[in-house]
C-alpha atoms as a PDB file:
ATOM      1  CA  UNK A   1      57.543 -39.109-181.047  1.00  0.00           C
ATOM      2  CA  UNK A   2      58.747 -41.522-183.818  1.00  0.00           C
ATOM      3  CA  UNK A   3      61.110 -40.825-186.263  1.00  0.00           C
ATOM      4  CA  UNK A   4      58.755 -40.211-189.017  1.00  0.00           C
ATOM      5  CA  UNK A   5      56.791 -37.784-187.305  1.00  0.00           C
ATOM      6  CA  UNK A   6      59.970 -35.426-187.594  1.00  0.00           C
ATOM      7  CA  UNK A   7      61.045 -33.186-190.629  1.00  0.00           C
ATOM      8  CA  UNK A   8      64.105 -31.874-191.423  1.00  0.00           C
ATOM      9  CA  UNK A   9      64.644 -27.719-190.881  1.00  0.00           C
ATOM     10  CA  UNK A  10      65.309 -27.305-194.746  1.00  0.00           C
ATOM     11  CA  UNK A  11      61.441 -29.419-194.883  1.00  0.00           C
ATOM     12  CA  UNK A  12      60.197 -26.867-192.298  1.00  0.00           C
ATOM     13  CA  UNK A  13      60.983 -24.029-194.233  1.00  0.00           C
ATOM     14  CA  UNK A  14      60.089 -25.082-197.580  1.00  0.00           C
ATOM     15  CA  UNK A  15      56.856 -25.439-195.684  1.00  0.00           C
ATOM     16  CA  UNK A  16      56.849 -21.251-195.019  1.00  0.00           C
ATOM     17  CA  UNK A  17      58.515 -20.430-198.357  1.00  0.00           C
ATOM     18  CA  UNK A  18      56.118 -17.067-200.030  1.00  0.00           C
ATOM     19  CA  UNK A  19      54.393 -17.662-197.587  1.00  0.00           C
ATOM     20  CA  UNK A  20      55.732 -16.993-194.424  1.00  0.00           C
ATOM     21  CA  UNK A  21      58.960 -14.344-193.396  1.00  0.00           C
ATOM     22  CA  UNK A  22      60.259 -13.396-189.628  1.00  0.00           C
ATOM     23  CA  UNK A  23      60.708 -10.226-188.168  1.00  0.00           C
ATOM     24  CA  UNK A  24      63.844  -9.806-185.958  1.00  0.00           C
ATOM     25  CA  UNK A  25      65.700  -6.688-184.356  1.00  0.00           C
ATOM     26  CA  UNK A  26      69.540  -6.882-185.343  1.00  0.00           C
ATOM     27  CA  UNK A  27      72.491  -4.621-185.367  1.00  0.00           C
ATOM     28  CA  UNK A  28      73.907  -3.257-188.178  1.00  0.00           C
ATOM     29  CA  UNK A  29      77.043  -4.892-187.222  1.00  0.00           C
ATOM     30  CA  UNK A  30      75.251  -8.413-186.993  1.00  0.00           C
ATOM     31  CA  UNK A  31      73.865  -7.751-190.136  1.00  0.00           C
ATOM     32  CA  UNK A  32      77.262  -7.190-191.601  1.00  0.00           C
ATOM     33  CA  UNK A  33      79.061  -9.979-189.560  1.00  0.00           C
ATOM     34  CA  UNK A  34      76.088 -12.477-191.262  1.00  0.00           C
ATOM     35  CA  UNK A  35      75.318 -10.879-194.250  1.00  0.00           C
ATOM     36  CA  UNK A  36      78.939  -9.244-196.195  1.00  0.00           C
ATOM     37  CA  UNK A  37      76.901  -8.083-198.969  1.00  0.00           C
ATOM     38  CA  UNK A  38      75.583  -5.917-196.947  1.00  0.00           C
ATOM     39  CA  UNK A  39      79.152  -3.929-195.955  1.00  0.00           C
ATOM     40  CA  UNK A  40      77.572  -0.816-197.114  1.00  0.00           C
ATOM     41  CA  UNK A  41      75.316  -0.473-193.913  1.00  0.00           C
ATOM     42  CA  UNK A  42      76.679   1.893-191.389  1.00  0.00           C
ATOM     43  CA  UNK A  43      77.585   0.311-187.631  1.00  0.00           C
ATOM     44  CA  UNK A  44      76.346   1.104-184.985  1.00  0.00           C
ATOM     45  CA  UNK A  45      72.388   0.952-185.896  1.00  0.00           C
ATOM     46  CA  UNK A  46      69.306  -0.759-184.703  1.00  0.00           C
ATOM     47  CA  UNK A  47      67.869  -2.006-187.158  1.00  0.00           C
ATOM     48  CA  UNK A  48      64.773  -4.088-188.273  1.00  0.00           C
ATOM     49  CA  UNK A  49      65.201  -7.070-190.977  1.00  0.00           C
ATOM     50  CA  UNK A  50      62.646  -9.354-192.577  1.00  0.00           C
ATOM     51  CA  UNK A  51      63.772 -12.702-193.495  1.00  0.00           C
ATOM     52  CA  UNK A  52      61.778 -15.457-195.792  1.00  0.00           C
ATOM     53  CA  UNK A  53      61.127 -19.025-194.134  1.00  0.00           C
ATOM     54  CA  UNK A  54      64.316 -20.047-195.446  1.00  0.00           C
ATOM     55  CA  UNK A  55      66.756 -16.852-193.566  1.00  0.00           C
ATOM     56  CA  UNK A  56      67.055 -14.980-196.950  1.00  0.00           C
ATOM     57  CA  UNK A  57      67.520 -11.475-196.174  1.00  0.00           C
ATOM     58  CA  UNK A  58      64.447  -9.561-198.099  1.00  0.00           C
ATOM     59  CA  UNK A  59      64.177  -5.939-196.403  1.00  0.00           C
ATOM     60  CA  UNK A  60      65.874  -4.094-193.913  1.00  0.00           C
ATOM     61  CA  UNK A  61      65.230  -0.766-192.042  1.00  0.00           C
ATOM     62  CA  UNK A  62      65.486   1.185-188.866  1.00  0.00           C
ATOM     63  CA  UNK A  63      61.778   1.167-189.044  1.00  0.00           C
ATOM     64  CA  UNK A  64      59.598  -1.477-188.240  1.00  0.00           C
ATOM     65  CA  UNK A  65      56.477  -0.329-189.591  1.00  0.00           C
ATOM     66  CA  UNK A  66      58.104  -0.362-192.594  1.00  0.00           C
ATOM     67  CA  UNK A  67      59.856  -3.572-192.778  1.00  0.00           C
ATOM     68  CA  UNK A  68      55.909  -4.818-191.756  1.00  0.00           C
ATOM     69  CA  UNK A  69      54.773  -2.700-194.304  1.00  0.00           C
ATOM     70  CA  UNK A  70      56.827  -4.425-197.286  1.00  0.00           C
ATOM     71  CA  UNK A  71      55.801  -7.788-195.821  1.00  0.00           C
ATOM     72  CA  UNK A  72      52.014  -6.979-195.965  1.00  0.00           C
ATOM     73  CA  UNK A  73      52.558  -5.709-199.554  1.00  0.00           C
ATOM     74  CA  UNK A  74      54.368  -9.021-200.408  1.00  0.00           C
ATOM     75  CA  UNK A  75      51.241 -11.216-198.495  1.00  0.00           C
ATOM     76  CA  UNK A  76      53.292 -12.680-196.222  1.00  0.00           C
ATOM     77  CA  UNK A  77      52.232 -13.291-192.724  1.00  0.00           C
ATOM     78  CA  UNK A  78      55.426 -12.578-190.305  1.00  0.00           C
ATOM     79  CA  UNK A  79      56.352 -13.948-187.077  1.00  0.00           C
ATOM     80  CA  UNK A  80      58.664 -12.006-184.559  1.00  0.00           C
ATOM     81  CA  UNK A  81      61.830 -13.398-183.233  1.00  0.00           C
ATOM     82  CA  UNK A  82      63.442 -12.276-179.894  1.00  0.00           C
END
């Protein structure tokens, strides 16, 4: 691949920004540990969080239907990560 044919991870998620947001299964202590605005959050949970292209926070929940839910109301198409 030549070097032009790459693009930079900020590029690559400009690319998704509105439009695209991952799904991913956390802990409410990794949530806290990545997140300290989040503090409030009790440990200990499983918990569901949606994050846009760029790995801003936008919803979180022990539910994932609706953490899918408030991405289908914002029309973004989401993508799970393991």
């Amino acid at each position: 691949m030549r070097h032009e044919d790459h693009i930079t991870q900020d590029e690559f998620a400009a690319m998704g920004e509105g439009h695209l947001a991952y799904l991913r299964q956390m802990t409410s202590d990794d949530m806290r540990a990545k997140f300290p605005s989040v503090q409030s959050i009790r440990p200990g949970l499983n918990l569901w969080a949606l994050f846009s292209a760029d790995g801003t926070p936008l919803a979180v929940s022990d539910d994932r239907g609706s953490v899918l839910a408030s991405a289908s109301a914002n029309e973004l198409m989401t993508l799970s990560l393991h």
